[in-house]
C-alpha atoms as a PDB file:
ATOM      1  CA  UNK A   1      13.003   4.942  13.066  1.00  0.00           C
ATOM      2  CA  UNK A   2      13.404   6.075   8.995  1.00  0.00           C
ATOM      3  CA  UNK A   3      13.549   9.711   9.916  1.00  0.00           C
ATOM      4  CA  UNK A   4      15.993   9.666  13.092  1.00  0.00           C
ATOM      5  CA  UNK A   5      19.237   8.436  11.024  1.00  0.00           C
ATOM      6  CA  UNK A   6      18.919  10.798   8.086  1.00  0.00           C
ATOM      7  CA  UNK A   7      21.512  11.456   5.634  1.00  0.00           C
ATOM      8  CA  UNK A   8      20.809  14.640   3.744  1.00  0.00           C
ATOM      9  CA  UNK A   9      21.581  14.377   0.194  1.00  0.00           C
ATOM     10  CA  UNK A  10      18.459  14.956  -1.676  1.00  0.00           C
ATOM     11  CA  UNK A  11      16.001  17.679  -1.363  1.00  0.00           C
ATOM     12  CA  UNK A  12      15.825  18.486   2.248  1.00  0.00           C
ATOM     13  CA  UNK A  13      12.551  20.409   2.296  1.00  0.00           C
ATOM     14  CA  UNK A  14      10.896  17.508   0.637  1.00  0.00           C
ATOM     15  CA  UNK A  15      12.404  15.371   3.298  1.00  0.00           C
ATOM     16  CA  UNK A  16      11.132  17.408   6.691  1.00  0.00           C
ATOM     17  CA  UNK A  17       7.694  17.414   4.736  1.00  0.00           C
ATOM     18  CA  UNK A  18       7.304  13.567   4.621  1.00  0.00           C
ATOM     19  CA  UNK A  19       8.828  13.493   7.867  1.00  0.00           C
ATOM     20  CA  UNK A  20       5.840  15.644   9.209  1.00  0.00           C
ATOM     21  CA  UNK A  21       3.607  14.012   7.254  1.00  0.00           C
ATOM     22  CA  UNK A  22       4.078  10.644   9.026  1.00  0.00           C
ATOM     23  CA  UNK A  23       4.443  12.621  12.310  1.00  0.00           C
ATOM     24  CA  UNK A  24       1.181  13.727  11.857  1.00  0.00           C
ATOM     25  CA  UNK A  25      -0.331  10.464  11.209  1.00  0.00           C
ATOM     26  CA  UNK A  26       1.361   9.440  14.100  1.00  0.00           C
ATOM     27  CA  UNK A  27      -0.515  11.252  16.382  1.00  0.00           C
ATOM     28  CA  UNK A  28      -3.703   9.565  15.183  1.00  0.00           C
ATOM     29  CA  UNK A  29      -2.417   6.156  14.832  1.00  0.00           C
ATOM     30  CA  UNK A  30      -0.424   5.545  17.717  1.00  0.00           C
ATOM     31  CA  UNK A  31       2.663   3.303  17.665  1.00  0.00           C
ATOM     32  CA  UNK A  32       2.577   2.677  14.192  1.00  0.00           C
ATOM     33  CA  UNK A  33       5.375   4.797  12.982  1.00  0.00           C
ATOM     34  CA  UNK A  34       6.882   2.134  11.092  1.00  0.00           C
ATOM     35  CA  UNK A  35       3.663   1.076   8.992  1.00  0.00           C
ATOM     36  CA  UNK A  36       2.980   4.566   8.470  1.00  0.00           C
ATOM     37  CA  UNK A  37       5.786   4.845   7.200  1.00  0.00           C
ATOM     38  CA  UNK A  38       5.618   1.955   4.563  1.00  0.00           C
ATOM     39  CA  UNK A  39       1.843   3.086   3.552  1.00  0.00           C
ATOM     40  CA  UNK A  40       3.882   6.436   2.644  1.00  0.00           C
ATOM     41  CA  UNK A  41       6.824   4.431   0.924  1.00  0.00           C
ATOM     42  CA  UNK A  42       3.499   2.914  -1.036  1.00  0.00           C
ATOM     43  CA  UNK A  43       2.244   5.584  -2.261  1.00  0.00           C
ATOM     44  CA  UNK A  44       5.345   8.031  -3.052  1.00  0.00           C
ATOM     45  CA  UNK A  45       6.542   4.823  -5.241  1.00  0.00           C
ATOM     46  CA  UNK A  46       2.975   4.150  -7.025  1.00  0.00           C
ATOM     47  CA  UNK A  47       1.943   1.245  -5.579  1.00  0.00           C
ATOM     48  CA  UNK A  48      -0.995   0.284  -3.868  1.00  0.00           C
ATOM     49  CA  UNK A  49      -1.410  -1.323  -0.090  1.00  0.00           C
ATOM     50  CA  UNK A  50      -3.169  -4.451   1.499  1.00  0.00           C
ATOM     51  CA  UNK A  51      -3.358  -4.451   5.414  1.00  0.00           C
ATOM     52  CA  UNK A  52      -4.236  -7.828   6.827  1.00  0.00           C
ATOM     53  CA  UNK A  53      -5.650  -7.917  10.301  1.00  0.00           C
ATOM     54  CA  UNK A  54      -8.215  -8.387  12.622  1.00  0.00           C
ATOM     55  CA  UNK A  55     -10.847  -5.740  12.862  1.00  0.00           C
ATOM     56  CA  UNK A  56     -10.595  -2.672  15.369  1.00  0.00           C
ATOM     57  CA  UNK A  57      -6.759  -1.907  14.888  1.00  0.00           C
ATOM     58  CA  UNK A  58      -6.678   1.085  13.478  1.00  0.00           C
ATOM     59  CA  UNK A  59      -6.875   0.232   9.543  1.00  0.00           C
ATOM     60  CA  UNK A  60      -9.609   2.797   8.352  1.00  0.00           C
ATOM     61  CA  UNK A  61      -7.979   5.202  10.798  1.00  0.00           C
ATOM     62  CA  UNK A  62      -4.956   5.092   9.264  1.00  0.00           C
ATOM     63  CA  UNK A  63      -6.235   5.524   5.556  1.00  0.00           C
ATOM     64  CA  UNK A  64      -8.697   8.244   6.238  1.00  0.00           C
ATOM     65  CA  UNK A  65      -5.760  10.209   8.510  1.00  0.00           C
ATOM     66  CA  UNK A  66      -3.216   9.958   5.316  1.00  0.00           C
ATOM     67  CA  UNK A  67      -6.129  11.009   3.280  1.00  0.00           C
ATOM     68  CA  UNK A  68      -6.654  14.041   5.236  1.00  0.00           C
ATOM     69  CA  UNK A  69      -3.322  15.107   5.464  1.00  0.00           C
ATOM     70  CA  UNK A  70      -2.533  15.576   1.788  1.00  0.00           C
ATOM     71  CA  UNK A  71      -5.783  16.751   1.179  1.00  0.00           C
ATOM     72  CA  UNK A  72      -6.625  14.488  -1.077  1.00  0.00           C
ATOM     73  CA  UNK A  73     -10.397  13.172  -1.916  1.00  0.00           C
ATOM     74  CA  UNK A  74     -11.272   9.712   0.224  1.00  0.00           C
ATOM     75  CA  UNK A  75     -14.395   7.444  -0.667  1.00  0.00           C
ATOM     76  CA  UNK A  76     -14.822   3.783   1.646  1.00  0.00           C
ATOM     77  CA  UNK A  77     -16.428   1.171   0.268  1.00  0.00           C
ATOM     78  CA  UNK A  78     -17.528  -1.596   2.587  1.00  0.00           C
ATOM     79  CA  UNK A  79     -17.319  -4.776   0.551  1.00  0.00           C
ATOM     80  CA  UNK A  80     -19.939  -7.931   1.214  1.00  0.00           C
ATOM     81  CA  UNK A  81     -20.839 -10.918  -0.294  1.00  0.00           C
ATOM     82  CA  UNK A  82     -23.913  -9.056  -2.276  1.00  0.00           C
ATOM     83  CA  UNK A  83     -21.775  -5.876  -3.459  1.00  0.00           C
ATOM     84  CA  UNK A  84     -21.821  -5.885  -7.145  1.00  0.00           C
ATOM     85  CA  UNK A  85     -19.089  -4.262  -9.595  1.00  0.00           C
ATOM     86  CA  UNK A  86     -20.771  -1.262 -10.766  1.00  0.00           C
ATOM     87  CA  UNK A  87     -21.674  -0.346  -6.962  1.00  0.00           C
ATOM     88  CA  UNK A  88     -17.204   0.217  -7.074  1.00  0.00           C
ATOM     89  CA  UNK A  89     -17.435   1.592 -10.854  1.00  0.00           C
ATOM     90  CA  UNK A  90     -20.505   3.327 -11.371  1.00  0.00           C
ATOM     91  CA  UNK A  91     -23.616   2.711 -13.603  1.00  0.00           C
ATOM     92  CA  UNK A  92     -25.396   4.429 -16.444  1.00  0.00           C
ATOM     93  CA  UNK A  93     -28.735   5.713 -15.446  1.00  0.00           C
ATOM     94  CA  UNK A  94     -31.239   7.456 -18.467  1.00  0.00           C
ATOM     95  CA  UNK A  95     -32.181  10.595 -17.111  1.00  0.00           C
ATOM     96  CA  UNK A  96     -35.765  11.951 -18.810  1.00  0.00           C
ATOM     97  CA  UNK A  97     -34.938  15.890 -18.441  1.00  0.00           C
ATOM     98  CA  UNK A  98     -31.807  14.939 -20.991  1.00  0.00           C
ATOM     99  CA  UNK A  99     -33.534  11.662 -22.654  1.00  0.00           C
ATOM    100  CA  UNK A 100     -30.321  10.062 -22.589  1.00  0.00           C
ATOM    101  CA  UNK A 101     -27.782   7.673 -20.403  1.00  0.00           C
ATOM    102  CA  UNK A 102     -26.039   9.397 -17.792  1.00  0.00           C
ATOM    103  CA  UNK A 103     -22.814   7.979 -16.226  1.00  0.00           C
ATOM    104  CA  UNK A 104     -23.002   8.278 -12.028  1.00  0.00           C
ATOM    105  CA  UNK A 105     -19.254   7.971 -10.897  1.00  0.00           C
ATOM    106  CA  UNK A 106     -19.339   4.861  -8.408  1.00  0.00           C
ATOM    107  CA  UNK A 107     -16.386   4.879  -5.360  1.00  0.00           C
ATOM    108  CA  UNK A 108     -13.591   4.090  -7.228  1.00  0.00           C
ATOM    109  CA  UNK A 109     -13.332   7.764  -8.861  1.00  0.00           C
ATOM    110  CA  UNK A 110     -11.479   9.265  -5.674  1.00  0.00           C
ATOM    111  CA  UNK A 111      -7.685   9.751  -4.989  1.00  0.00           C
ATOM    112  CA  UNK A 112      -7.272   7.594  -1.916  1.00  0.00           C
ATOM    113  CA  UNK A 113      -9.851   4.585  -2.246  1.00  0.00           C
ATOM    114  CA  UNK A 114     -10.543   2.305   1.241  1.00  0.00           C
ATOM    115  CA  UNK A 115     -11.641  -1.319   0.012  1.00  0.00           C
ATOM    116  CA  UNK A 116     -12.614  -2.030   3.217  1.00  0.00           C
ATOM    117  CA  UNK A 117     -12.791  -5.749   3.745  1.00  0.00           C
ATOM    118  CA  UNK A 118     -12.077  -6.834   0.389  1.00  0.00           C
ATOM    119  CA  UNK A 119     -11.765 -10.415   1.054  1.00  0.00           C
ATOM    120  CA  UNK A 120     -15.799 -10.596   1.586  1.00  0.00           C
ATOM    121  CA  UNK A 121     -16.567  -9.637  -1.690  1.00  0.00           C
ATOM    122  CA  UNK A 122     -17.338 -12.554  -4.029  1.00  0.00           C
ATOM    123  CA  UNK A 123     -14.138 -12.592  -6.871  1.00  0.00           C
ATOM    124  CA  UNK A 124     -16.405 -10.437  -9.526  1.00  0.00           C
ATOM    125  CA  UNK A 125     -16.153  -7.871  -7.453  1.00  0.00           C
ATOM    126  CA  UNK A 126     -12.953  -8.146  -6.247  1.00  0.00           C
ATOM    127  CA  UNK A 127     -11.730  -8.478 -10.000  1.00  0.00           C
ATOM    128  CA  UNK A 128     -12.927  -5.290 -10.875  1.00  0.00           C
ATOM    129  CA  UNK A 129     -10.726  -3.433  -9.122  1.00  0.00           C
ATOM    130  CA  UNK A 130      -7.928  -4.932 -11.090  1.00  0.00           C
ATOM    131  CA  UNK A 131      -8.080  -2.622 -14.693  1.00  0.00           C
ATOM    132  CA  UNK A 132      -8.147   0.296 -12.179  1.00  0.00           C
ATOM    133  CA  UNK A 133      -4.944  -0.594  -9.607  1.00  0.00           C
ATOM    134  CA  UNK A 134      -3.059  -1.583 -12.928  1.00  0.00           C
ATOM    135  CA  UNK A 135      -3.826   0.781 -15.177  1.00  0.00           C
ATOM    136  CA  UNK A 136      -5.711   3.584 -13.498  1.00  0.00           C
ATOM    137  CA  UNK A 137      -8.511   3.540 -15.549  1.00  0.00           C
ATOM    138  CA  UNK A 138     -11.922   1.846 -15.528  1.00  0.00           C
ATOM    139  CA  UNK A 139     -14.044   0.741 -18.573  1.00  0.00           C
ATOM    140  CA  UNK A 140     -17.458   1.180 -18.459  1.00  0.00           C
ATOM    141  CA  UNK A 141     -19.552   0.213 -21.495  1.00  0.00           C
ATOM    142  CA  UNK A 142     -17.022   0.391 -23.962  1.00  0.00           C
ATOM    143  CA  UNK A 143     -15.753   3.372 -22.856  1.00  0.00           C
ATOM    144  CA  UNK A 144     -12.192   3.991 -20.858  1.00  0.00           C
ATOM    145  CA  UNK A 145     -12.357   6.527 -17.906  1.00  0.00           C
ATOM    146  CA  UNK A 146      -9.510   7.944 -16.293  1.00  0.00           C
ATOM    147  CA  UNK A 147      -9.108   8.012 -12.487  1.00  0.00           C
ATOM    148  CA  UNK A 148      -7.858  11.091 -10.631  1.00  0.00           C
ATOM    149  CA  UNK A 149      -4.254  11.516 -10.012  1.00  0.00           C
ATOM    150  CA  UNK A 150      -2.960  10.271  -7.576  1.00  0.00           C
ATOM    151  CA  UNK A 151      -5.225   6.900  -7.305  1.00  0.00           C
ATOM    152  CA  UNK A 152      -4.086   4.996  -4.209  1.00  0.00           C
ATOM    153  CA  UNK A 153      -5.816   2.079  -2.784  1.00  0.00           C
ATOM    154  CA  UNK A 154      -6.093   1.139   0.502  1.00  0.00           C
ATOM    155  CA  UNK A 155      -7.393  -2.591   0.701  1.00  0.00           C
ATOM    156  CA  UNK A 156      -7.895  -3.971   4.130  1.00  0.00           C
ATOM    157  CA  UNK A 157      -8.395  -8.102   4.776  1.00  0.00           C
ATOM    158  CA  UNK A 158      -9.321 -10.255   7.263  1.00  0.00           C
ATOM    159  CA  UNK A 159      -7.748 -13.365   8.272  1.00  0.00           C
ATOM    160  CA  UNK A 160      -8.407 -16.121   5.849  1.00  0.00           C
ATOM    161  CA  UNK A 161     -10.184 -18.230   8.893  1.00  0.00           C
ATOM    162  CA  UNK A 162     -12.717 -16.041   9.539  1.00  0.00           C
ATOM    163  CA  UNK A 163     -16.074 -16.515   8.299  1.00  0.00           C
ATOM    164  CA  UNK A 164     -17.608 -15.054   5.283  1.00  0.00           C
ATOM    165  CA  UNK A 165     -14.440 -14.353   3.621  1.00  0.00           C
ATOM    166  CA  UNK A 166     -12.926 -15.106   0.377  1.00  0.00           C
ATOM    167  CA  UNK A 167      -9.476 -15.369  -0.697  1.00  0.00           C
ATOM    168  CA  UNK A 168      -7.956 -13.138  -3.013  1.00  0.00           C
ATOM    169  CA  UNK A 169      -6.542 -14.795  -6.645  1.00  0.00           C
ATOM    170  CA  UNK A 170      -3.251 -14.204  -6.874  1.00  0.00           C
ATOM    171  CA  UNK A 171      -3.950 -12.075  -9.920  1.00  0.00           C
ATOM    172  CA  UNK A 172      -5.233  -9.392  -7.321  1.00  0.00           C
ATOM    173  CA  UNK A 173      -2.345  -9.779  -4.826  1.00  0.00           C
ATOM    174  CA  UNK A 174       0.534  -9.235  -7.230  1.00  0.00           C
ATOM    175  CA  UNK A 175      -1.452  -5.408  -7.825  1.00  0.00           C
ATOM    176  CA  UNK A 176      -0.426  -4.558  -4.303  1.00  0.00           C
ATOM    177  CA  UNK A 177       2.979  -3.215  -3.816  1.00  0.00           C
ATOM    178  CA  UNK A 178       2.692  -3.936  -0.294  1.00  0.00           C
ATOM    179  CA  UNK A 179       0.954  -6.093   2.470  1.00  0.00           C
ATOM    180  CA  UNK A 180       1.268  -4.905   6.193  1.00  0.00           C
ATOM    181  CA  UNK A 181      -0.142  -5.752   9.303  1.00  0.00           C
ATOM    182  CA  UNK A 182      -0.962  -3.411  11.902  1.00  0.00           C
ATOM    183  CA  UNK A 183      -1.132  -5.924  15.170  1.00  0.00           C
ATOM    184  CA  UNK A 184      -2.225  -4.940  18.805  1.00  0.00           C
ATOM    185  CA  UNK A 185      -0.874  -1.528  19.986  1.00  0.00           C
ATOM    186  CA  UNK A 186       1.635  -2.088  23.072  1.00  0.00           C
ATOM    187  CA  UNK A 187       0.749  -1.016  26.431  1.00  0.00           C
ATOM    188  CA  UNK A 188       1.605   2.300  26.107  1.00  0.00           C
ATOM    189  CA  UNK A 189       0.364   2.813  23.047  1.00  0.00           C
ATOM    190  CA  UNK A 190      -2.854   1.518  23.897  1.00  0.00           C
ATOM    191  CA  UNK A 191      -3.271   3.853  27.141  1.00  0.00           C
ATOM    192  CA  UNK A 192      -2.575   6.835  25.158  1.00  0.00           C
ATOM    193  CA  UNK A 193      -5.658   5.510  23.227  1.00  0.00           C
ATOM    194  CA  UNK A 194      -8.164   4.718  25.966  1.00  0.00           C
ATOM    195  CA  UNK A 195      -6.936   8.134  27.622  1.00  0.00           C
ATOM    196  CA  UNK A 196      -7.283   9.867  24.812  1.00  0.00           C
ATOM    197  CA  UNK A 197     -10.120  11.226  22.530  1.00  0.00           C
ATOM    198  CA  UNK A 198     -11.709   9.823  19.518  1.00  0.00           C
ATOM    199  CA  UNK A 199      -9.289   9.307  17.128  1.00  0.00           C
ATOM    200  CA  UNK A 200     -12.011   9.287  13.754  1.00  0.00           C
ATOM    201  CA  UNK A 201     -12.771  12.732  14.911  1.00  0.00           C
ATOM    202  CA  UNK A 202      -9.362  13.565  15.734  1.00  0.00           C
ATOM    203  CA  UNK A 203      -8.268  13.026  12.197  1.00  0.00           C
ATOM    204  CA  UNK A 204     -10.987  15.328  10.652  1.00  0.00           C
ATOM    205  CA  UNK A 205      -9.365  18.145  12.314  1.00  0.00           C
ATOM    206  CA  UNK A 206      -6.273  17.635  10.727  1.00  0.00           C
ATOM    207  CA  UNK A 207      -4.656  20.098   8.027  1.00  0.00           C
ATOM    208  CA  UNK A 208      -2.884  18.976   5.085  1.00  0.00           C
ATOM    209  CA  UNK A 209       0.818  18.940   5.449  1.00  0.00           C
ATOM    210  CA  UNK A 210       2.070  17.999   1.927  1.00  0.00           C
ATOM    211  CA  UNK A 211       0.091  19.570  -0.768  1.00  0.00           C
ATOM    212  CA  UNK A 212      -0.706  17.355  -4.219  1.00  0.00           C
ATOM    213  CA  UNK A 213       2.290  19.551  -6.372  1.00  0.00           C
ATOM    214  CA  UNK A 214       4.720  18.513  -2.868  1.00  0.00           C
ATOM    215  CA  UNK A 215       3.560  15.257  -3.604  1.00  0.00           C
ATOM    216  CA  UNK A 216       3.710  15.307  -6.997  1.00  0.00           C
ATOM    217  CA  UNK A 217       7.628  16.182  -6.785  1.00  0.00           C
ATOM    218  CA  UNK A 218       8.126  13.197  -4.364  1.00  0.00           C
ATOM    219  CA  UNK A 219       6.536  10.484  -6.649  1.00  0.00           C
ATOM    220  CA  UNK A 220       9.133  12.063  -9.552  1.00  0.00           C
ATOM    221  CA  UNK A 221      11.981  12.032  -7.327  1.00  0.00           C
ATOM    222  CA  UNK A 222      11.298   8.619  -6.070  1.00  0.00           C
ATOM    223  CA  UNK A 223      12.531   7.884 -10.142  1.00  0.00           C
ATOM    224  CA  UNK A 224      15.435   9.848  -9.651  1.00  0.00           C
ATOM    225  CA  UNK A 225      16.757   7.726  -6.763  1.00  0.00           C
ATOM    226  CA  UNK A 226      19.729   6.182  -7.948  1.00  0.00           C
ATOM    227  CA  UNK A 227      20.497   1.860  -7.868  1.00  0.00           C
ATOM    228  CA  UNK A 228      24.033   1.367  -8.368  1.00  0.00           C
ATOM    229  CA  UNK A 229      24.895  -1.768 -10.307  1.00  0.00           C
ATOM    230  CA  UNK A 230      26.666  -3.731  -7.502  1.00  0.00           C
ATOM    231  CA  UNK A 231      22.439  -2.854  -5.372  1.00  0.00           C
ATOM    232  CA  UNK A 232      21.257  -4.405  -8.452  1.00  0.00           C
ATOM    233  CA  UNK A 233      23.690  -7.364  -8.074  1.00  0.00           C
ATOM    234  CA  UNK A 234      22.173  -7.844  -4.427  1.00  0.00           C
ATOM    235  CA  UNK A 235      18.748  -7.492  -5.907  1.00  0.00           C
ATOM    236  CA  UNK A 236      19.166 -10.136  -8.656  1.00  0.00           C
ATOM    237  CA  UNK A 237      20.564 -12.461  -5.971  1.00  0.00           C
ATOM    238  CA  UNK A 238      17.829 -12.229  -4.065  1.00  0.00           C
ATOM    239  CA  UNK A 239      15.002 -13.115  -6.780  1.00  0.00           C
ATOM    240  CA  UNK A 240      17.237 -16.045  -7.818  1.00  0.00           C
ATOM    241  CA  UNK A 241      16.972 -17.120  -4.339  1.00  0.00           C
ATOM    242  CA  UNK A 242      13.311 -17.120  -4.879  1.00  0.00           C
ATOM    243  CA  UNK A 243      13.168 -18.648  -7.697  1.00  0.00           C
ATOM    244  CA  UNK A 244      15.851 -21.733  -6.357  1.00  0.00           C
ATOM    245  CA  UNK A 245      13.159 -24.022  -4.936  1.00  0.00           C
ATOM    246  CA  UNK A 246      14.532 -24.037  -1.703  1.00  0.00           C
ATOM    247  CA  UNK A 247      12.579 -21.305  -0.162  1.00  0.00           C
ATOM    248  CA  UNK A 248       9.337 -20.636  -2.423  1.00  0.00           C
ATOM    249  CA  UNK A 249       6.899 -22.983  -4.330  1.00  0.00           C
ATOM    250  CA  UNK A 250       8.018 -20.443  -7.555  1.00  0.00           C
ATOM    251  CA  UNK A 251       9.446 -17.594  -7.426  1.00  0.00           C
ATOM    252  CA  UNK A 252       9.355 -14.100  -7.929  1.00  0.00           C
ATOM    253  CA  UNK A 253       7.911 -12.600 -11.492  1.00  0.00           C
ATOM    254  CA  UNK A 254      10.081  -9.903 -13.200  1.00  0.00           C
ATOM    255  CA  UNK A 255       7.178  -7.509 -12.399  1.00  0.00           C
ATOM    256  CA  UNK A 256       7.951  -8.417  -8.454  1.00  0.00           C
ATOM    257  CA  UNK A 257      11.605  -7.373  -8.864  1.00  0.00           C
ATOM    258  CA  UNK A 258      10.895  -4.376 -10.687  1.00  0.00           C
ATOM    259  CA  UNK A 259       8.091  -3.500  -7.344  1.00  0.00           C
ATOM    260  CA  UNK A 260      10.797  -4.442  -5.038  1.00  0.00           C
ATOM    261  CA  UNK A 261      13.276  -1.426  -6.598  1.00  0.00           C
ATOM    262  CA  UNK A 262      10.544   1.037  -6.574  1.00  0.00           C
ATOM    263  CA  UNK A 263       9.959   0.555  -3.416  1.00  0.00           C
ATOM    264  CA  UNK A 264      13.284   0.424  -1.892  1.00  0.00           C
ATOM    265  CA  UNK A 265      13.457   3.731  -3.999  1.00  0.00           C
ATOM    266  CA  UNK A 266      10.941   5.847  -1.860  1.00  0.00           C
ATOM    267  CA  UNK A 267      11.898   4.251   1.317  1.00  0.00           C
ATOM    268  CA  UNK A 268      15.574   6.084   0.213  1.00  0.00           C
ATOM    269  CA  UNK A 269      13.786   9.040  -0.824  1.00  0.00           C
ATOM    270  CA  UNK A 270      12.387   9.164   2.677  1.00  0.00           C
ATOM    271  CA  UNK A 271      15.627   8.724   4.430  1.00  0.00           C
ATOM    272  CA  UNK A 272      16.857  12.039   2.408  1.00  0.00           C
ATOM    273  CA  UNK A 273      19.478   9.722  -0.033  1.00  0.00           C
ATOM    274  CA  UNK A 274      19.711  10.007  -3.825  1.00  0.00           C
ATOM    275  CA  UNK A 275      20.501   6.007  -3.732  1.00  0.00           C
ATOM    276  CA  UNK A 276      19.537   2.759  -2.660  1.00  0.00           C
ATOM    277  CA  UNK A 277      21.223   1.007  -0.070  1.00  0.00           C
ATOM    278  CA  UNK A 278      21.029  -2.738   0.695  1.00  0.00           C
ATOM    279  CA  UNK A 279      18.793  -1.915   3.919  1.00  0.00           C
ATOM    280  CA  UNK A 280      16.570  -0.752   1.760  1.00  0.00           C
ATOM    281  CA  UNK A 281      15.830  -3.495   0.204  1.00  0.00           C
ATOM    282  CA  UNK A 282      16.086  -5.565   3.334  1.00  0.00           C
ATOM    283  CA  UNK A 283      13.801  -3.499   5.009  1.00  0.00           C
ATOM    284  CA  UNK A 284      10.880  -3.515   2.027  1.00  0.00           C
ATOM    285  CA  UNK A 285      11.441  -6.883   1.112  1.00  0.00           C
ATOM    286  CA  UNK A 286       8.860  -9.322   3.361  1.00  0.00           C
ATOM    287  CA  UNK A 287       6.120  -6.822   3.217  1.00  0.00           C
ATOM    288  CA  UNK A 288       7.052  -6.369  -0.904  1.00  0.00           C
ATOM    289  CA  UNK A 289       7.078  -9.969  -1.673  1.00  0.00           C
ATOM    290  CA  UNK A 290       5.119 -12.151   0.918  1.00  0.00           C
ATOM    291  CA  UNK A 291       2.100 -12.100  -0.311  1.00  0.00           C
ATOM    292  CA  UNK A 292       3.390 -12.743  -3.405  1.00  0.00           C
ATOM    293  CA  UNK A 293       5.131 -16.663  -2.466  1.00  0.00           C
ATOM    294  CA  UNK A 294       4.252 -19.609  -0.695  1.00  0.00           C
ATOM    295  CA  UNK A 295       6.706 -21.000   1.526  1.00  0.00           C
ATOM    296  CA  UNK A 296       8.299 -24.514   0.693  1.00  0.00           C
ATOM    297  CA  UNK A 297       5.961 -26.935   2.630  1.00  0.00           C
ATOM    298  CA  UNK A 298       9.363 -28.375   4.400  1.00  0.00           C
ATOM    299  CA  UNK A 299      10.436 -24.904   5.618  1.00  0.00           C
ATOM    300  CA  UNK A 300       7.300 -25.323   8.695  1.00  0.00           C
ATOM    301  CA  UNK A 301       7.486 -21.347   8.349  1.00  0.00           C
ATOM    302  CA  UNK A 302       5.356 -18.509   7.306  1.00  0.00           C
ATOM    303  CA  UNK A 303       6.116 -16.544   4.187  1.00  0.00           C
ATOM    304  CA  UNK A 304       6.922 -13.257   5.956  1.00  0.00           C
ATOM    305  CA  UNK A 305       9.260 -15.677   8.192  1.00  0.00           C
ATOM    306  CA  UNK A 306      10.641 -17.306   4.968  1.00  0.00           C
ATOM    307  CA  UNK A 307      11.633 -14.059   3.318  1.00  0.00           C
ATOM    308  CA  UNK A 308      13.305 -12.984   6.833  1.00  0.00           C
ATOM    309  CA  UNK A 309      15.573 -16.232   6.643  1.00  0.00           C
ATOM    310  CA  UNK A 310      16.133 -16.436   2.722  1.00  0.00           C
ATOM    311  CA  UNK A 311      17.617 -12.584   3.225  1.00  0.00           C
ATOM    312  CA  UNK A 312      19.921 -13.441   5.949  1.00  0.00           C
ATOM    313  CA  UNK A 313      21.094 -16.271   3.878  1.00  0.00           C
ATOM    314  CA  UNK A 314      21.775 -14.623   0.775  1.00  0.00           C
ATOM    315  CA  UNK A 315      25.313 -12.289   1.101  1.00  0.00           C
ATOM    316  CA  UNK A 316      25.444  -8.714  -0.143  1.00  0.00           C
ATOM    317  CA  UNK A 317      27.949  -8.441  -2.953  1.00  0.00           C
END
């Protein structure tokens, strides 16, 4: 696990509070630990997270536990063929008592923001959560609102095959830092959840464990974290490698690489080190890039699988 080989040489306060923040999320998602602990990576470094899986695993659990436990605002939006942009943004409605337009806030004005099957919205929709991932902003006739700080979004997909879905442009998957899946608990996992209670209600009893200023601090730090040139040498190798034509159709945008770092960053942060190590990067890497490339069509692999070999082919300098 992250936490269990520690090395402390950053704040350690800040480290034993994202430890216990992922311990408490742990007790609601059960054998998760290490995709809780990339949806924290996520957010510490900025970015925002796609979870592809089939439904009843534990995605809106997981996104509604982190909410509560930083005590941050969480809206869901379920998203279907018929839901229409300003249902996400918000609309203008003329109110008589002030004879003018008034702007209702849709969904996307909360801190953590569940897109909850986003891949069954038709692409209008879809694309208009794009301005607001990027930039953290929305515009709504002619005028630019700001979203709340921090703006994380959660999206959640189904598999492609299923019916009633739509895939997402590759415009919209390069705004997600990360793509995880959560899987099938194992067995004893899964017994501590059929034994147990409900797990929704569970996490509405929670108490926030890292307060916004904590995690304030954390997302600055994660800048601090240090990339020594002969990481970046490792890192450079590794989007050439992408970029070769033996693994990937095309390769990895600058954008990609820069993702990559920042999240290699908070995954340090979270180990208690003021610098990146090659594991890092090894360990962020498929879930950082694989939703990003499509796998050479002679390769016969899937692109997590692809990244997976291309790394163990590629030497650290």
């Amino acid at each position: 696990m992250l936490f269990s080989s520690m090395v402390p040489r950053m704040d350690d306060s800040l480290t034993r509070q994202l430890s216990r923040l992922v311990d408490q999320i742990s007790t609601i998602v059960v054998g998760k630990r290490s995709q809780i602990e990339d949806c924290v990576a996520c957010l510490l470094a900025g970015g925002h997270l796609l979870i592809e899986d089939v439904p009843g695993v534990g995605k809106t659990t997981l996104a509604h536990a982190l909410a509560v436990s930083l005590g941050l605002d969480f809206r869901r939006v379920q998203f279907t063929a018929d839901l229409m942009p300003s249902d996400l943004i918000g609309v203008s409605v003329f109110e008589r008592a002030k004879d003018a337009f008034v702007f209702h806030q849709g969904p996307v004005f909360a801190q953590v923001l569940l897109a909850d099957e986003i891949n069954r919205a038709g692409p209008k929709t879809q694309s208009a959560l794009l301005e607001a991932m990027e930039e953290q902003q929305v515009s709504v006739e002619n005028e630019t609102r700001a979203l709340p700080h921090p703006f994380f979004v959660i999206a959640t997909q189904n598999p492609s095959d299923q019916l009633g879905t739509y895939p997402l442009p590759e415009s919209q998957l390069d705004r997600f830092l990360l793509r995880i899946t959560l899987g099938y608990p194992d067995r004893a996992a899964e017994r501590e959840l059929l034994t147990g209670g409900d797990r929704r209600l569970a996490a509405n009893q929670l108490q926030p464990v890292l307060p916004p200023a904590a995690l304030q601090a954390a997302q600055l730090a994660v800048h601090q974290v240090r990339a020594a040139p002969p990481l970046l040498d490792y890192l450079q190798a590794l989007i050439a490698a992408t970029r070769s034509g033996a693994w990937f159709v095309q390769g990895l945008s600058p954008r990609a690489g820069i993702a990559v770092l920042r999240v290699a960053r908070a995954r340090a942060l979270m180990a208690g080190r003021d610098y990146v190590a090659p594991e890092d990067v090894q360990a962020m890497l498929p879930q950082a890039i694989a939703h990003r490339l499509v796998p050479v069509a002679a390769a016969g692999r899937g692109a997590v699988e692809q990244v997976r070999a291309m790394v163990e082919a590629v030497a650290i300098p």
